[in-house]
C-alpha atoms as a PDB file:
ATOM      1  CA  UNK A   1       0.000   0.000   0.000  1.00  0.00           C
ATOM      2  CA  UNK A   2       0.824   3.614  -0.444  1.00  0.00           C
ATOM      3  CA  UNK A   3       0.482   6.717   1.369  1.00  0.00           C
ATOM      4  CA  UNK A   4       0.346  10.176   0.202  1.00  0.00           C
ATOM      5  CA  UNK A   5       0.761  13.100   3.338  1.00  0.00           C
ATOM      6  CA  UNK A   6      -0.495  16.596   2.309  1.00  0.00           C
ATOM      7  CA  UNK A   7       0.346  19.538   4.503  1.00  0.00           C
ATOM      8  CA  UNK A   8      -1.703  22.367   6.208  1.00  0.00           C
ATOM      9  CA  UNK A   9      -3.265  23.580   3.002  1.00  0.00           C
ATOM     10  CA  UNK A  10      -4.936  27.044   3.914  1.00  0.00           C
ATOM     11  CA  UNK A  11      -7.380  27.227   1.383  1.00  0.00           C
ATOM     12  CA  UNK A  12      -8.065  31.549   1.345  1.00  0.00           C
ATOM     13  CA  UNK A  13      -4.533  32.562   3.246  1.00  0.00           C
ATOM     14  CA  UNK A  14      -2.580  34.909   1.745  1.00  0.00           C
ATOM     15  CA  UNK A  15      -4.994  36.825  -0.346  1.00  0.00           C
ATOM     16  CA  UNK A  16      -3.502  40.182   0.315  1.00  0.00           C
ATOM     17  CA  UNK A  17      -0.538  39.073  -1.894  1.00  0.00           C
ATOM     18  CA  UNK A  18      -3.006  38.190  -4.796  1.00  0.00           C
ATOM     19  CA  UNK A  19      -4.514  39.543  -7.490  1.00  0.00           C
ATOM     20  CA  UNK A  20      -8.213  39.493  -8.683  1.00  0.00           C
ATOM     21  CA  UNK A  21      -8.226  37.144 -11.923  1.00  0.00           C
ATOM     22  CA  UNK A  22     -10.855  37.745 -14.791  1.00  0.00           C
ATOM     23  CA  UNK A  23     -13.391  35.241 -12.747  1.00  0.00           C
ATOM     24  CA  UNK A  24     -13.422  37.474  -9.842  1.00  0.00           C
ATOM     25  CA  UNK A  25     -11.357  34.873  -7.882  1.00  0.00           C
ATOM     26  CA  UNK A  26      -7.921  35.791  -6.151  1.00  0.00           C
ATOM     27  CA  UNK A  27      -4.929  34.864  -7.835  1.00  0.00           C
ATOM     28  CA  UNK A  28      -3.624  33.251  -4.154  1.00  0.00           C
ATOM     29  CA  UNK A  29      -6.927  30.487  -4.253  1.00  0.00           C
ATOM     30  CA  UNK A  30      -5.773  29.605  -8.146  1.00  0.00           C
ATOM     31  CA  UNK A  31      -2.127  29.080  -6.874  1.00  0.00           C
ATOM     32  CA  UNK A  32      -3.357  27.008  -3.262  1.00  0.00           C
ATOM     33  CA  UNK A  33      -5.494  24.963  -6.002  1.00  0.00           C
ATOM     34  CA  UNK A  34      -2.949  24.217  -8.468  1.00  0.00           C
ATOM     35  CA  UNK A  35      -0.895  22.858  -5.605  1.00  0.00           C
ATOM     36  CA  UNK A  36      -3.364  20.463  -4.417  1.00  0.00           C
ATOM     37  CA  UNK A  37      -3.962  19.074  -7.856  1.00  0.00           C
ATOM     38  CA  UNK A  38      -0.560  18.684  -8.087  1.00  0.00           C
ATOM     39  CA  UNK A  39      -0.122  16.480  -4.712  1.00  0.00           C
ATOM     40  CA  UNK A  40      -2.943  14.569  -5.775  1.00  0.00           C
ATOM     41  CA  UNK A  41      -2.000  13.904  -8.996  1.00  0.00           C
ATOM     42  CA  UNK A  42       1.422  12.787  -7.999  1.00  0.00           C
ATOM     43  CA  UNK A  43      -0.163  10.683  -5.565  1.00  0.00           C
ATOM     44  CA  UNK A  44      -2.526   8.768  -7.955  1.00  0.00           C
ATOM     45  CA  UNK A  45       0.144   8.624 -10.341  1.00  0.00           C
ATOM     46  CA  UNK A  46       2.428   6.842  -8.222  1.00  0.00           C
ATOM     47  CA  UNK A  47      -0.285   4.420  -6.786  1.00  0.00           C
ATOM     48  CA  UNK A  48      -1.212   5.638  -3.586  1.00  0.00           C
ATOM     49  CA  UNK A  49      -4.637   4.439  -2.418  1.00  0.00           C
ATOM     50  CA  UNK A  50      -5.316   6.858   0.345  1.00  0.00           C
ATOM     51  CA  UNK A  51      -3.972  10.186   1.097  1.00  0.00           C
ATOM     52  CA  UNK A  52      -3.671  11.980   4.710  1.00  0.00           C
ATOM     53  CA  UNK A  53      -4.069  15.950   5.600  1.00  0.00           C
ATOM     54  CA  UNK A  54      -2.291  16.887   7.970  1.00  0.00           C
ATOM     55  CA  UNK A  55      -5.325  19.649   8.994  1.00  0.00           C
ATOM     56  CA  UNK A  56      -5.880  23.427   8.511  1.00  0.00           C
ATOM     57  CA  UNK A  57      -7.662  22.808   5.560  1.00  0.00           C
ATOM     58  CA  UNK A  58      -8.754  26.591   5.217  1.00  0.00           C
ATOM     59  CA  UNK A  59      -7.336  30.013   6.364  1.00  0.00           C
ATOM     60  CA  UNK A  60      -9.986  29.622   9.077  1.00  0.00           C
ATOM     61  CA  UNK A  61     -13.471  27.340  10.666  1.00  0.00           C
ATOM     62  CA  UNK A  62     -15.802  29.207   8.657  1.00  0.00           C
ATOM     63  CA  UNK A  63     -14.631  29.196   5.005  1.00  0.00           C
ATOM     64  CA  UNK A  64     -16.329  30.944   2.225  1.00  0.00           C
ATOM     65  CA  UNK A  65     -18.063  29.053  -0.838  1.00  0.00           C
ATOM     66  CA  UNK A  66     -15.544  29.444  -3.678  1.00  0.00           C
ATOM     67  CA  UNK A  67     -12.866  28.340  -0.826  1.00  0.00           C
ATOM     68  CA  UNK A  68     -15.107  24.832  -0.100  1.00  0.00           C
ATOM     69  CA  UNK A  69     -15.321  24.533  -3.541  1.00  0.00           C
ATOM     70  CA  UNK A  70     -11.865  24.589  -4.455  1.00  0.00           C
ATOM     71  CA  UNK A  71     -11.046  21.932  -1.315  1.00  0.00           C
ATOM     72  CA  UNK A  72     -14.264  19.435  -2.367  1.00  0.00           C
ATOM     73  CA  UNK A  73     -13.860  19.284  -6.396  1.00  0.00           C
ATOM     74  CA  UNK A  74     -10.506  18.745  -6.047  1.00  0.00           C
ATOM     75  CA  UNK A  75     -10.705  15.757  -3.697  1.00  0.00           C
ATOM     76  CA  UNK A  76     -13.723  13.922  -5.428  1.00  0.00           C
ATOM     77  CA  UNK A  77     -11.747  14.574  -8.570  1.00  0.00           C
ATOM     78  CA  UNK A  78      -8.610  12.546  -6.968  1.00  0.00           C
ATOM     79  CA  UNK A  79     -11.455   9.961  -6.284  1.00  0.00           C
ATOM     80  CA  UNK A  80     -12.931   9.919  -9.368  1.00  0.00           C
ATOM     81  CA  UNK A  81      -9.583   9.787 -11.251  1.00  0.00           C
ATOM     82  CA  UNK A  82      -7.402   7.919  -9.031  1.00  0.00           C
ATOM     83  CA  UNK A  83     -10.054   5.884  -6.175  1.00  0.00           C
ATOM     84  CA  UNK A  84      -8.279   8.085  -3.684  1.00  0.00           C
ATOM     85  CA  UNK A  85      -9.441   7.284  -0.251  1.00  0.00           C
ATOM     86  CA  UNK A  86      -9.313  10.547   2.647  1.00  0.00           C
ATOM     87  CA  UNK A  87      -8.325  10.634   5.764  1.00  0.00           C
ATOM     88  CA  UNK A  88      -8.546  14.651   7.432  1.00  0.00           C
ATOM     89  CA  UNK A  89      -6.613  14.762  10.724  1.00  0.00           C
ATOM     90  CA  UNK A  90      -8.855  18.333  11.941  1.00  0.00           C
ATOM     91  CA  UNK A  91      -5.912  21.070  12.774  1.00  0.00           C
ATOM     92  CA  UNK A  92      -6.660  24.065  15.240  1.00  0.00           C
ATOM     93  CA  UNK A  93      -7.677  26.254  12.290  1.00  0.00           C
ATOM     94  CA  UNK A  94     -10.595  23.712  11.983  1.00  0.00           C
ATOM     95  CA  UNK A  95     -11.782  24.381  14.950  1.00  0.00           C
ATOM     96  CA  UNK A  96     -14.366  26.916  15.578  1.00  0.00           C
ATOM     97  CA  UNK A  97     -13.259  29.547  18.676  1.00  0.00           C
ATOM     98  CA  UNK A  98     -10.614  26.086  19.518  1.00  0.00           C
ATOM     99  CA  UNK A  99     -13.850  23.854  20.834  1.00  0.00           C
ATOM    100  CA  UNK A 100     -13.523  20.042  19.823  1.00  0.00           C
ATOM    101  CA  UNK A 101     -16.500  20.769  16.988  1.00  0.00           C
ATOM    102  CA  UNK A 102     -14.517  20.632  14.078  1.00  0.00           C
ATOM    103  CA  UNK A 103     -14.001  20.437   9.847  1.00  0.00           C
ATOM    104  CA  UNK A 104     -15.478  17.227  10.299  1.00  0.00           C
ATOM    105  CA  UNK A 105     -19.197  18.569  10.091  1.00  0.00           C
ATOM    106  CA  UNK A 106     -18.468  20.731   6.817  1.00  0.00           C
ATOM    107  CA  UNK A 107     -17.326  17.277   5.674  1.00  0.00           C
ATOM    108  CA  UNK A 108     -20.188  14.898   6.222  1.00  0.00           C
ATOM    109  CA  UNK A 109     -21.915  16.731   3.425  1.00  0.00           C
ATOM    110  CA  UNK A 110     -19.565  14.166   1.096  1.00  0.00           C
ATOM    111  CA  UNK A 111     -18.218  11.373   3.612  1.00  0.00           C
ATOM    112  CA  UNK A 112     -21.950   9.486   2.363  1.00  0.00           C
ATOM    113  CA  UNK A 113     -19.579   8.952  -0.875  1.00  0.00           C
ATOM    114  CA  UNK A 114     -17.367   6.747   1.746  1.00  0.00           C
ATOM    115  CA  UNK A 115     -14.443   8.233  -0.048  1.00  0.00           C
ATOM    116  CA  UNK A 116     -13.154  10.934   3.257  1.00  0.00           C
ATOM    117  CA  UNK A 117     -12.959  10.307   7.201  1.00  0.00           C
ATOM    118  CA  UNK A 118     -12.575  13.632   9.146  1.00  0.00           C
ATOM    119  CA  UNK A 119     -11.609  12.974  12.524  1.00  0.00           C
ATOM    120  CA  UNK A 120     -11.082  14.964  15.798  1.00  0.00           C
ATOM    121  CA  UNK A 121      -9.991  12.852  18.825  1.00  0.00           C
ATOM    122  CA  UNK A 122      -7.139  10.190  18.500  1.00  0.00           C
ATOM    123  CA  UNK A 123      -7.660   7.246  16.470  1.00  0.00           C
ATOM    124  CA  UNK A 124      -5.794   4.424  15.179  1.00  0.00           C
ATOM    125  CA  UNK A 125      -6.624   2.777  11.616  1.00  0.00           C
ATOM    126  CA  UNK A 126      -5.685  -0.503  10.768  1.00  0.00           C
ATOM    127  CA  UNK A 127      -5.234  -1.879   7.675  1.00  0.00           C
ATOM    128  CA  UNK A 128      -3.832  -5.500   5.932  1.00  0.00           C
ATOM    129  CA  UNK A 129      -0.359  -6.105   5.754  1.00  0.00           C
ATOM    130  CA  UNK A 130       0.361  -5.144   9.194  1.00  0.00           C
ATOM    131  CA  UNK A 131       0.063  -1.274   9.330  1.00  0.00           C
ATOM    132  CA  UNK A 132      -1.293   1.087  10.824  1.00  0.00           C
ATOM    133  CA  UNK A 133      -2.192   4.831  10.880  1.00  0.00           C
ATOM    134  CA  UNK A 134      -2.179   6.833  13.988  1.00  0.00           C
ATOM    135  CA  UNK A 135      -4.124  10.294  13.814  1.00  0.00           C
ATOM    136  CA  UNK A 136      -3.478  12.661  16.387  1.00  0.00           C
ATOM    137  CA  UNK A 137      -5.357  16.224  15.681  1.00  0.00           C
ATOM    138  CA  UNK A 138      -5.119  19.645  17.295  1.00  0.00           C
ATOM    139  CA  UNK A 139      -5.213  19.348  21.237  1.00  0.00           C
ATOM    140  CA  UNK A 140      -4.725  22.205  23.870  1.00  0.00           C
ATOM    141  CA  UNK A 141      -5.564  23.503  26.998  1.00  0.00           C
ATOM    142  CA  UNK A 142      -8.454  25.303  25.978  1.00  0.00           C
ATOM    143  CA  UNK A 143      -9.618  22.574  23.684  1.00  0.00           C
ATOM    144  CA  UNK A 144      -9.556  19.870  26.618  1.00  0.00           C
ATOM    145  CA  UNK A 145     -10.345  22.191  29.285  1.00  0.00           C
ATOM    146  CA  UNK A 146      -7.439  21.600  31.213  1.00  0.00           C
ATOM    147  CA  UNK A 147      -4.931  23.835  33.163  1.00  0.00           C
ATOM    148  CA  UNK A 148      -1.373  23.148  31.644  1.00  0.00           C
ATOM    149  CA  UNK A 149       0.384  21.937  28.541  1.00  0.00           C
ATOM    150  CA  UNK A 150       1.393  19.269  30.882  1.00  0.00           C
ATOM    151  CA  UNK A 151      -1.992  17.741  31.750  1.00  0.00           C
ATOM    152  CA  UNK A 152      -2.322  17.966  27.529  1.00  0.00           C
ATOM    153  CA  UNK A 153       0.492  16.216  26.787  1.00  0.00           C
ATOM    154  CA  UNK A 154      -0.114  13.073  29.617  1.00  0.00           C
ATOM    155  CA  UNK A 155      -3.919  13.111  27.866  1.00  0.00           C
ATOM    156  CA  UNK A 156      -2.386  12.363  24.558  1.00  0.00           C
ATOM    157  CA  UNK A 157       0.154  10.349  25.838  1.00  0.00           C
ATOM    158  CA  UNK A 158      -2.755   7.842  28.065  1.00  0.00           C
ATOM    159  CA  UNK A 159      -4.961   8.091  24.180  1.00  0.00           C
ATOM    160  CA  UNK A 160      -2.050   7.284  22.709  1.00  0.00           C
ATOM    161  CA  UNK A 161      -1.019   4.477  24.979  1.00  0.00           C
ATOM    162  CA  UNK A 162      -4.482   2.712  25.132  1.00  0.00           C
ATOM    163  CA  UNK A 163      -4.489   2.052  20.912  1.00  0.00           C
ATOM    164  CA  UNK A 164      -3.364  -1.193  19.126  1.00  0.00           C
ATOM    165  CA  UNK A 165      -1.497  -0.229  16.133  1.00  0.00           C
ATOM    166  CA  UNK A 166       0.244  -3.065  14.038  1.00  0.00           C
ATOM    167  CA  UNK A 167       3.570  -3.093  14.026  1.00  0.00           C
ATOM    168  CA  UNK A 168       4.218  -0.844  10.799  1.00  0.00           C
ATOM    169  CA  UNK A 169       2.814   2.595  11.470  1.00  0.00           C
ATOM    170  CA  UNK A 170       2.306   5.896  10.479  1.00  0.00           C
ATOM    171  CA  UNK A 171       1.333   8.749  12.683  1.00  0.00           C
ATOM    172  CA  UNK A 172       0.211  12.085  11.446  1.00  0.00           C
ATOM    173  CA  UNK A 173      -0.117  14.834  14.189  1.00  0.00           C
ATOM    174  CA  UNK A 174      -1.162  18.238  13.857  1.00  0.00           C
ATOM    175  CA  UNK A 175       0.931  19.442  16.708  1.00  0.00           C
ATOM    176  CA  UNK A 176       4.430  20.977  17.581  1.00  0.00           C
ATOM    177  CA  UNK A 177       7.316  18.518  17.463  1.00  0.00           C
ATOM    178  CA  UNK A 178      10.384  18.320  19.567  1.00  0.00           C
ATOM    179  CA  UNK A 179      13.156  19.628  16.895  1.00  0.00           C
ATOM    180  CA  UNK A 180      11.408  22.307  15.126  1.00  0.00           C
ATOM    181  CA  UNK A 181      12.351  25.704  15.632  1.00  0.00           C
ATOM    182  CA  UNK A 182       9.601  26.725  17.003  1.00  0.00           C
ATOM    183  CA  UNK A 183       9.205  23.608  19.625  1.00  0.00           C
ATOM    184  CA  UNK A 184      12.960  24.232  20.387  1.00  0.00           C
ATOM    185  CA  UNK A 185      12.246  28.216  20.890  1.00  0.00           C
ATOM    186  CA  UNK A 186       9.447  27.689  22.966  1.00  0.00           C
ATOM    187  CA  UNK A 187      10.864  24.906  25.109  1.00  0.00           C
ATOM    188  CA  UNK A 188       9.614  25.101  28.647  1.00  0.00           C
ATOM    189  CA  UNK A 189       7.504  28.784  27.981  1.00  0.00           C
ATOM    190  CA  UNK A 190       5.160  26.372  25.421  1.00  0.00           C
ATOM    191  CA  UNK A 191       2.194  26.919  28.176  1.00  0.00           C
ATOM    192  CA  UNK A 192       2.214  30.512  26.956  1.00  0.00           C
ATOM    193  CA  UNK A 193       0.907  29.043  23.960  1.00  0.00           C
ATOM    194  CA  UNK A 194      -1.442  26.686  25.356  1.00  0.00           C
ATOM    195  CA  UNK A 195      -0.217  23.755  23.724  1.00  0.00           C
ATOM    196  CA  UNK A 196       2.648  21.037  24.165  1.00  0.00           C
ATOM    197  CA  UNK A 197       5.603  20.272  22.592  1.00  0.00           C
ATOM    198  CA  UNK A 198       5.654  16.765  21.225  1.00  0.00           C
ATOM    199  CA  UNK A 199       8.704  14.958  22.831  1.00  0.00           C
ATOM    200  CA  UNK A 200      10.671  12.646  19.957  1.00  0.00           C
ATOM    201  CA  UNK A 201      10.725   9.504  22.849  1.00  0.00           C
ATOM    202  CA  UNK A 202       6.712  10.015  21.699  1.00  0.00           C
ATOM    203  CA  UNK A 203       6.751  10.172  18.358  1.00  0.00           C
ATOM    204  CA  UNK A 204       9.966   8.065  17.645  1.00  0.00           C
ATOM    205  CA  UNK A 205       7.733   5.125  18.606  1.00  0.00           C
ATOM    206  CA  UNK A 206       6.125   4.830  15.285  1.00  0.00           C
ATOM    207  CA  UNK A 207       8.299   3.849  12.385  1.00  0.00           C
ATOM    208  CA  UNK A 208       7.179   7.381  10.827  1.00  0.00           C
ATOM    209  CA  UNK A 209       5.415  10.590  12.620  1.00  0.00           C
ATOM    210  CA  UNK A 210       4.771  13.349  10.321  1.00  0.00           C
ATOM    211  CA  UNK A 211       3.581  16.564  11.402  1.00  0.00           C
ATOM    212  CA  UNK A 212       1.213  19.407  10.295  1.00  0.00           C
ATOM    213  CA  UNK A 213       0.992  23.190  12.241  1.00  0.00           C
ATOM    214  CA  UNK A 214       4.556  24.184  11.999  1.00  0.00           C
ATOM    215  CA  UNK A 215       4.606  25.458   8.496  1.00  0.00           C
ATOM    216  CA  UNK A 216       8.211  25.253   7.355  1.00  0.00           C
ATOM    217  CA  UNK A 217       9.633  21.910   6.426  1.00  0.00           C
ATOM    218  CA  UNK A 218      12.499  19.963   8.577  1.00  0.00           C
ATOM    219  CA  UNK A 219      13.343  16.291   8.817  1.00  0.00           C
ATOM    220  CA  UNK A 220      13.481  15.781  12.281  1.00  0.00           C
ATOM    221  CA  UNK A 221      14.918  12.120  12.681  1.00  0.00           C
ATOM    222  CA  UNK A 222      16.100   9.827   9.808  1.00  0.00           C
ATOM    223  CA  UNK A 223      17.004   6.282   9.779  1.00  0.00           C
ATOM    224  CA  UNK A 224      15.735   3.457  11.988  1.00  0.00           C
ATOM    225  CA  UNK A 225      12.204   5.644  12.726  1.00  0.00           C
ATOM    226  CA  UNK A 226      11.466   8.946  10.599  1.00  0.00           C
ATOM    227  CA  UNK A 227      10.159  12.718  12.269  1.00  0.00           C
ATOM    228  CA  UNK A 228       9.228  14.844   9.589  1.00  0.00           C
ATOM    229  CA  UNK A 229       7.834  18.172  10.119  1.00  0.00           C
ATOM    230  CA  UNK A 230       6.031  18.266   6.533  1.00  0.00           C
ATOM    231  CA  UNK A 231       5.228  21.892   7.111  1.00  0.00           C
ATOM    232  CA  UNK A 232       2.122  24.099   5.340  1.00  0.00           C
ATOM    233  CA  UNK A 233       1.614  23.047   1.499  1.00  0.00           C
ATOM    234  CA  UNK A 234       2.166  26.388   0.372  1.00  0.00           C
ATOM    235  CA  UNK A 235       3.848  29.101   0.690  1.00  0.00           C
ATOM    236  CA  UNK A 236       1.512  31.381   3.044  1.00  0.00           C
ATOM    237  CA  UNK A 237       3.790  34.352   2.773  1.00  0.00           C
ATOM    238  CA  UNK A 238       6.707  36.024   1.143  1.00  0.00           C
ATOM    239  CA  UNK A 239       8.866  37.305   3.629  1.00  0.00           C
ATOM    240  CA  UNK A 240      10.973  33.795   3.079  1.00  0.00           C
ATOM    241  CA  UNK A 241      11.899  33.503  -0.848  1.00  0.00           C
ATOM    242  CA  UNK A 242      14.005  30.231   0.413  1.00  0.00           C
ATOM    243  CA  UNK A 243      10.529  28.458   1.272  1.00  0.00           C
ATOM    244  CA  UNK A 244      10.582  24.836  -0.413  1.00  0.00           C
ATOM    245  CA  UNK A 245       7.677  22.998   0.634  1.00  0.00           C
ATOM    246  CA  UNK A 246       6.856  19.053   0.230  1.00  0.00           C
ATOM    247  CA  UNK A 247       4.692  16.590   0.520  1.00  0.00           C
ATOM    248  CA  UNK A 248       5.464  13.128   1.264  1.00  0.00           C
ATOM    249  CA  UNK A 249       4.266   9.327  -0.355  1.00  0.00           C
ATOM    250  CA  UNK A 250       4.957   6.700   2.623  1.00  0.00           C
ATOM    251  CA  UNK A 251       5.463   2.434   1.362  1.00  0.00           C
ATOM    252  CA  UNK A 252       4.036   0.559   3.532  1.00  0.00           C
ATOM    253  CA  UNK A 253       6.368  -2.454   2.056  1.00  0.00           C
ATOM    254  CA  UNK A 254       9.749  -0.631   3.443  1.00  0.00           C
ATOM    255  CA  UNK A 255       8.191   2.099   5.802  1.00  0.00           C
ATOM    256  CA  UNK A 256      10.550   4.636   4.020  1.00  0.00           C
ATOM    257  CA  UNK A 257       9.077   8.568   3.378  1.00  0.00           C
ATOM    258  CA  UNK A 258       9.628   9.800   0.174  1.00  0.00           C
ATOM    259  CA  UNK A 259       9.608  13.535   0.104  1.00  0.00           C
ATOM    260  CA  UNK A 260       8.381  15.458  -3.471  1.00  0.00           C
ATOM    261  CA  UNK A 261       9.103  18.915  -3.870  1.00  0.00           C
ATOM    262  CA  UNK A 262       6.122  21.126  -4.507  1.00  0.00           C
ATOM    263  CA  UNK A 263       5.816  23.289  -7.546  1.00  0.00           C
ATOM    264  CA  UNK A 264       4.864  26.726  -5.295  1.00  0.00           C
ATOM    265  CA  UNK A 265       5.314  30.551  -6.154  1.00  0.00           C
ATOM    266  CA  UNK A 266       7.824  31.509  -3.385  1.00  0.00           C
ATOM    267  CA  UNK A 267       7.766  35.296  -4.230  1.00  0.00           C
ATOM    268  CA  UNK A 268       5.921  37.758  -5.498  1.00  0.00           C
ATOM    269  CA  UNK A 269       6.176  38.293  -9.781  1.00  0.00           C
END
């Protein structure tokens, strides 16, 4: 089996470095689009049967028509096309005011075509051939109610710990990871931002973790286990031309990442 990993793809950010094209439309929304055809594409092309956001599917909970549209056509079209199968791990930008009520109800409008599963709370997925994918979405302390990053992090780690994956797995988290710059800047003052830093002793348990929230790309750990911070699927702004972003296409027969460079506009014409 194969895997394709998308990251955060922002459907409606970064408008105000757009243009307004002859349908009305901003230029930003064509270039997000193109982007996303291309990762599915690529995926169907090189065989993958199912294909995993990483969240933040929109600038924000409560995206506008042409936005939905864009997202929608271009994943029953990977269906159509390809018999791409969905899985949405919900990010925090999919979650209205940060309350666990998430992306996933925009989505039931088209999971009755059994083609996408949009989930919120941690879940495990097995499948034949011994493997396994692990979805961990958006948690914090406001989302969970609790009073430290702490308390967040054992939470995830006691979900975590109570699932049977088989013994080849993926995990996708929308989350900070240990080894980004920003987990590594934030470091013990991470409460100020309500959420925890993912240790690697956590995600190094699965043969491959790849993350979503963190928007620029890093590989984390390589070798025996992989920790990939996948990063946003496009560029989201210009104020780094050096911006190359990815997405990734996971074999289940060797458990080895492959990482695809992304055909994005990393500055202004």
């Amino acid at each position: 089996m194969k895997i394709g990993v998308i990251g955060d793809i922002h459907l409606g950010a970064s408008y105000h470095f757009g243009h307004t094209l002859k349908d009305g439309l901003n230029s930003r929304l064509s270039d997000f689009r193109k982007t996303l055809a291309f990762c599915i594409d690529k995926s169907g092309e090189l065989g993958a049967e199912r294909v995993s956001l990483t969240g933040d599917l929109f600038r924000n909970s409560k995206p506008g028509t042409f936005e939905q549209d864009a997202l929608w056509e271009e994943l029953k079209r990977g269906y159509k096309e390809y018999n791409i199968q969905y899985l949405i791990v919900a990010g925090n930008h999919d979650m209205p005011s940060y309350c666990r009520k998430t992306i996933s109800t925009v989505a039931h409008n088209i999971n009755g075509n059994n083609y996408l599963t949009a989930i919120d709370t941690i879940k495990c997925f097995n499948y034949p051939n011994d493997f396994s994918i692990v979805a961990v979405p958006f948690y914090n302390k406001v989302t969970e109610k609790m009073n430290s990053t702490e308390d967040v992090l054992n939470k995830i780690k006691n979900e975590l710990s109570a699932l049977k994956p088989n013994k080849k797995t993926l995990c996708i988290w929308h989350c900070i990871s240990e080894g980004t710059t920003l987990g590594d800047f934030v470091g013990m003052e991470v409460d100020a931002l309500n959420e925890p830093v993912i240790p690697l002793a956590l995600s190094k348990q699965y043969n491959i973790s790849i993350f979503g929230h963190v928007h620029r790309h890093s590989v984390i750990v390589k070798g025996k286990q992989y920790v990939i911070n996948l990063g946003s699927m496009e560029v989201n702004d210009f104020t780094d031309t050096e911006q190359d972003k990815f997405m990734a296409l996971i074999d289940t027969a060797n458990m080895r990442p492959q990482l695809i460079k992304l055909p994005v506009i990393k500055q202004l014409p």
